[in-house]
C-alpha atoms as a PDB file:
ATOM      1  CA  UNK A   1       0.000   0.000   0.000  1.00  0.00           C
ATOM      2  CA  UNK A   2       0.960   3.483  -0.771  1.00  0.00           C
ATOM      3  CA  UNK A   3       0.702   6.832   0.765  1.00  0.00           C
ATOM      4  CA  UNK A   4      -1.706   7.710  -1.535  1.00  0.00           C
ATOM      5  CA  UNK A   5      -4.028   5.258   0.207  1.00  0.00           C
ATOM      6  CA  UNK A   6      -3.542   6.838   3.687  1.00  0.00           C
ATOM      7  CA  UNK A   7      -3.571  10.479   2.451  1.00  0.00           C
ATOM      8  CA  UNK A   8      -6.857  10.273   0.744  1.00  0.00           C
ATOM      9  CA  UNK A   9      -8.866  10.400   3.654  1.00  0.00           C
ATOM     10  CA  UNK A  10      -6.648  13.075   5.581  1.00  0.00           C
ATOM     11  CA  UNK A  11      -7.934  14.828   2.195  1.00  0.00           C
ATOM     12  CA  UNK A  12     -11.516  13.745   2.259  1.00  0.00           C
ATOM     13  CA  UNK A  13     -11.641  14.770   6.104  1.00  0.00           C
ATOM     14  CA  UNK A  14      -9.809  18.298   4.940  1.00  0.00           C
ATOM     15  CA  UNK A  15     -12.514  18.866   2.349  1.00  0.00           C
ATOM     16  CA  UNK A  16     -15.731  18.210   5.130  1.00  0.00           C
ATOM     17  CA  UNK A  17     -14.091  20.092   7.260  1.00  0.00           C
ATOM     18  CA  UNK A  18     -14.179  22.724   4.471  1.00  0.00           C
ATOM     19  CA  UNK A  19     -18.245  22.356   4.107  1.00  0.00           C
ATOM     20  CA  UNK A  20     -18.918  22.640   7.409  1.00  0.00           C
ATOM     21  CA  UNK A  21     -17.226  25.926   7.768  1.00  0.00           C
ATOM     22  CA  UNK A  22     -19.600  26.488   4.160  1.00  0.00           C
ATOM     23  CA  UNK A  23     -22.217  25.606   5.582  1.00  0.00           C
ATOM     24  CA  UNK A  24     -21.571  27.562   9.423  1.00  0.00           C
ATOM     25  CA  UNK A  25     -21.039  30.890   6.911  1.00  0.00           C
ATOM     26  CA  UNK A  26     -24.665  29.670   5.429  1.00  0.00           C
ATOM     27  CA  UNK A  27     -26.445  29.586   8.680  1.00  0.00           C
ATOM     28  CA  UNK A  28     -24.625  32.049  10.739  1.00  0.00           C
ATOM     29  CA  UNK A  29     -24.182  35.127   8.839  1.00  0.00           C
ATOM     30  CA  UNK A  30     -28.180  35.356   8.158  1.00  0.00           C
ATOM     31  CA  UNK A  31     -28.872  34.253  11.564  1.00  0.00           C
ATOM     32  CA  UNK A  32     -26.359  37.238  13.099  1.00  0.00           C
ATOM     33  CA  UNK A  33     -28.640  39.186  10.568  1.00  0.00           C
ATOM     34  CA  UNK A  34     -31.883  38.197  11.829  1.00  0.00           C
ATOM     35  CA  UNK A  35     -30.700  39.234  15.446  1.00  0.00           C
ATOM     36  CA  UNK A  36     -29.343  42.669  14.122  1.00  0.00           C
ATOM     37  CA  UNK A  37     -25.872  41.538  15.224  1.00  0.00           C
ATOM     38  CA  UNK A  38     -23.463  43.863  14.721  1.00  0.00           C
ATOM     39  CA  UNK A  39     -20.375  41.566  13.881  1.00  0.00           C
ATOM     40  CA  UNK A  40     -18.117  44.415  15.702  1.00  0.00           C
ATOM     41  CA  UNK A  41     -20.642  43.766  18.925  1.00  0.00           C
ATOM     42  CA  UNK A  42     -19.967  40.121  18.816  1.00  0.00           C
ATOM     43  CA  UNK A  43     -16.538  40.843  20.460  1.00  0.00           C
ATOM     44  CA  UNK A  44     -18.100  41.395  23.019  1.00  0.00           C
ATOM     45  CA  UNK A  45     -21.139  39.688  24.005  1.00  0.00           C
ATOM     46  CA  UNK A  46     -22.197  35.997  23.525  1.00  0.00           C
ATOM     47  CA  UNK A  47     -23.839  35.149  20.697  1.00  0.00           C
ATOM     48  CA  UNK A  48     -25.305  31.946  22.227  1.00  0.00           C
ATOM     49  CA  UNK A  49     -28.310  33.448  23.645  1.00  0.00           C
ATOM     50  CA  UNK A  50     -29.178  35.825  20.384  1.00  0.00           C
ATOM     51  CA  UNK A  51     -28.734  32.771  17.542  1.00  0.00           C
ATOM     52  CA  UNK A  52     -30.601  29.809  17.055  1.00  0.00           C
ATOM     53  CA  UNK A  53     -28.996  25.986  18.845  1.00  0.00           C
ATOM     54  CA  UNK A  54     -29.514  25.150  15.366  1.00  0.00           C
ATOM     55  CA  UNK A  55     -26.765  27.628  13.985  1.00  0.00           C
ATOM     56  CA  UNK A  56     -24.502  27.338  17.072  1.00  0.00           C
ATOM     57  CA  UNK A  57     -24.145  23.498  16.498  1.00  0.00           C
ATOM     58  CA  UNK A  58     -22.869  24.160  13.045  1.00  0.00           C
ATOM     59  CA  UNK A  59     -20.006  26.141  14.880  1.00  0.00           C
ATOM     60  CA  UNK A  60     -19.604  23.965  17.631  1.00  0.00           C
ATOM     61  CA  UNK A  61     -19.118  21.098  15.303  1.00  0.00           C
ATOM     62  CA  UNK A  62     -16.780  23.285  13.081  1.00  0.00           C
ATOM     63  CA  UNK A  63     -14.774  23.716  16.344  1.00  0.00           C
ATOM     64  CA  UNK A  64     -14.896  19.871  17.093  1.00  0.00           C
ATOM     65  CA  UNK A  65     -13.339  19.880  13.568  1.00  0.00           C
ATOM     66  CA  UNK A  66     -10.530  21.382  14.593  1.00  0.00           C
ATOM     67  CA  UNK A  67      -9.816  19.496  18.012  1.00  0.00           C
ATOM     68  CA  UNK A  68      -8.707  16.230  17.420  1.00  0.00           C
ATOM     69  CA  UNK A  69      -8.420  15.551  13.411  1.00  0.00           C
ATOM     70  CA  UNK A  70      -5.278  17.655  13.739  1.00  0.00           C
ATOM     71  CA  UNK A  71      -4.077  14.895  15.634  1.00  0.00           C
ATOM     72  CA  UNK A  72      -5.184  12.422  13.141  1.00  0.00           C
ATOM     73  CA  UNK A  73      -3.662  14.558  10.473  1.00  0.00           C
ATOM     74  CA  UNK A  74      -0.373  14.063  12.211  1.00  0.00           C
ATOM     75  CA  UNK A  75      -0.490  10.597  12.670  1.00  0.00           C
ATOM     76  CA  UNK A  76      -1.673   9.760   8.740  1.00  0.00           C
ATOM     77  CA  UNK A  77       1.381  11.999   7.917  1.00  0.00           C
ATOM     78  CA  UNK A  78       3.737  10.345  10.036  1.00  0.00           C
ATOM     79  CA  UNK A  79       2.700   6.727   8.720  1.00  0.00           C
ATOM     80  CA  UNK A  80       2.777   8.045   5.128  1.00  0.00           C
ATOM     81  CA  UNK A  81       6.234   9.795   5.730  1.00  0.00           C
ATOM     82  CA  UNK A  82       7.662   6.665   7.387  1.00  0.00           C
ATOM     83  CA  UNK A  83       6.997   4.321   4.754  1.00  0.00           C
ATOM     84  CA  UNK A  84       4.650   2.611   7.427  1.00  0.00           C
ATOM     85  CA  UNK A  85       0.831   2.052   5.174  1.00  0.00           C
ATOM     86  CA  UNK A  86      -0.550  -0.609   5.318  1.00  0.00           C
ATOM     87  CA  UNK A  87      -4.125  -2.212   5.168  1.00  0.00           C
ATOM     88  CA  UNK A  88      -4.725  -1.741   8.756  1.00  0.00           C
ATOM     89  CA  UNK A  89      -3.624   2.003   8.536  1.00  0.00           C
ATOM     90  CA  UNK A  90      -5.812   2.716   5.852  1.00  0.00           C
ATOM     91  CA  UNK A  91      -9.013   1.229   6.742  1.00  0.00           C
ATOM     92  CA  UNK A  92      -8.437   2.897  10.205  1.00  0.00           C
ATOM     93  CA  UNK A  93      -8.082   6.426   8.954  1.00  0.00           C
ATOM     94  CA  UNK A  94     -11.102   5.889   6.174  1.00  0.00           C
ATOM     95  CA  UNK A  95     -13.223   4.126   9.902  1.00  0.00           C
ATOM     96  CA  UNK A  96     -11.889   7.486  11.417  1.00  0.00           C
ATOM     97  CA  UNK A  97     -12.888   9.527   8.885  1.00  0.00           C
ATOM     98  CA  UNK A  98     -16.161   8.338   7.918  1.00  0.00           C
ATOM     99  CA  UNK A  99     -17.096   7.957  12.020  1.00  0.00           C
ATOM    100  CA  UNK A 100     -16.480  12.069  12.128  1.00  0.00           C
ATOM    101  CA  UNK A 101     -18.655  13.000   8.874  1.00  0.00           C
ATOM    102  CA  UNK A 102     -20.969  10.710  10.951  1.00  0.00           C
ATOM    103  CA  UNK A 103     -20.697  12.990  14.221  1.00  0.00           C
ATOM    104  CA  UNK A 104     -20.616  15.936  12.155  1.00  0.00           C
ATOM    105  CA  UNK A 105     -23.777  15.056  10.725  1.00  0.00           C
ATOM    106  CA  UNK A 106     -25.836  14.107  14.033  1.00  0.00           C
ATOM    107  CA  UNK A 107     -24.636  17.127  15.410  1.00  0.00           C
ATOM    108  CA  UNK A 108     -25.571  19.318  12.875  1.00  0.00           C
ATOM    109  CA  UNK A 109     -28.897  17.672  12.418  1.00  0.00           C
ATOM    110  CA  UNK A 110     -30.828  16.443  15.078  1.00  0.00           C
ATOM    111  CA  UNK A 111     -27.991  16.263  17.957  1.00  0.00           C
ATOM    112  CA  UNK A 112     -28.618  13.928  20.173  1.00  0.00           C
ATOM    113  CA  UNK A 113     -25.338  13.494  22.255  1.00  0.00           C
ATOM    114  CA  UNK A 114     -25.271  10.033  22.891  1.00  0.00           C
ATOM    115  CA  UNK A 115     -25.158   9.116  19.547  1.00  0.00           C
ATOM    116  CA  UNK A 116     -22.570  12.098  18.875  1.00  0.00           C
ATOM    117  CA  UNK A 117     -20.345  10.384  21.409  1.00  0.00           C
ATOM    118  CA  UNK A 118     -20.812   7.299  20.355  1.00  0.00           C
ATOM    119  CA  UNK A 119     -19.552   8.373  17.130  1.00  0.00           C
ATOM    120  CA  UNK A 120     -16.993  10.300  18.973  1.00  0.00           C
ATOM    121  CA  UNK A 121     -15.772   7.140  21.003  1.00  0.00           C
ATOM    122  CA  UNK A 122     -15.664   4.839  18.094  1.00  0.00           C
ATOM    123  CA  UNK A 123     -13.717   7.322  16.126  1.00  0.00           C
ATOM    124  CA  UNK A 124     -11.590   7.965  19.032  1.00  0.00           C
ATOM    125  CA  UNK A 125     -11.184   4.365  18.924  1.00  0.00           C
ATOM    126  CA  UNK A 126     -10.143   4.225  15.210  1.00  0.00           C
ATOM    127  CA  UNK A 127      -7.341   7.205  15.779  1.00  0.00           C
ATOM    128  CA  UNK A 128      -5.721   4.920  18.621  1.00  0.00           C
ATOM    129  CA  UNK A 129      -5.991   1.880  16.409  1.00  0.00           C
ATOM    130  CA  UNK A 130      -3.360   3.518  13.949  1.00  0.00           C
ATOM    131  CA  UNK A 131      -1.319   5.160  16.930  1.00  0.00           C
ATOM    132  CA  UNK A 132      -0.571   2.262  18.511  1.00  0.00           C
ATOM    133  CA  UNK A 133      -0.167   0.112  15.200  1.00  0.00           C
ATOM    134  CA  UNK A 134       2.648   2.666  13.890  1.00  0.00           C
ATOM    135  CA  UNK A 135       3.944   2.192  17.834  1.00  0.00           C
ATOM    136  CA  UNK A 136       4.111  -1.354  17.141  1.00  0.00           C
ATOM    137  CA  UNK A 137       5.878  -1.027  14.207  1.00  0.00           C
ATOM    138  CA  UNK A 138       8.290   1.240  15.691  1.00  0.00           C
ATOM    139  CA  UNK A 139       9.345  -0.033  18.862  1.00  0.00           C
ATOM    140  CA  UNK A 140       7.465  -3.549  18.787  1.00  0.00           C
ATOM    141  CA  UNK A 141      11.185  -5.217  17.778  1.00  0.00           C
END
């Protein structure tokens, strides 16, 4: 297996990642309109209480987006870098990212939290799946 087979998905996650700040720029900007939000005044006050949950989630998600993939982006990069793909790699990172498109979607939808973390956990799950095999692989003898 080739790098090429591990960095796909670091792309595909890199391009959701990419519609969901689309689609927060789709549902915030008219909601801040809505509220007569001054984007200047949002410096300084909390927009949670003036915009609907259903436009915060977007961000929030957004945000989740840019908590632990980073992390995942790392450790795809590594792998790839190292010479290290194989099968177990690879379906790992596309488990990873298909489990987060998952979360994204439940959270942007109808958000209910179990099911988010769920998601969350079994992608978590996934990530330390290729950690430890490229540990293995390094230090395992």
């Amino acid at each position: 297996m080739g790098a090429v087979n591990l960095l796909t998905p670091v792309m595909v996650l890199a391009g959701w990642t990419m519609i969901i700040l689309i689609w927060l720029y789709a549902t915030r900007i008219p909601a801040m309109s809505k509220a007569k939000i001054d984007p200047q005044d949002a410096l300084n006050s909390d927009l949670s209480s003036k915009i609907p949950l259903s436009v915060r989630q977007i961000a929030d998600n957004y945000n989740h987006l840019l908590e632990q993939p980073p992390l995942f982006y790392a450790v795809a990069l590594a792998i790839a870098a190292m010479g290290h793909v194989d099968a177990l790699a690879v379906n790992a990172a596309w488990a990873y990212v298909g489990l987060r498109v998952l979360h994204s979607l439940v959270q942007c939808t109808y958000h209910k939290v179990m099911h988010r973390w769920t998601l969350f956990m079994l992608s978590s799950i996934a990530l330390g799946v290729m950690v430890v095999n490229e540990l293995l692989k390094l230090f395992g003898g």
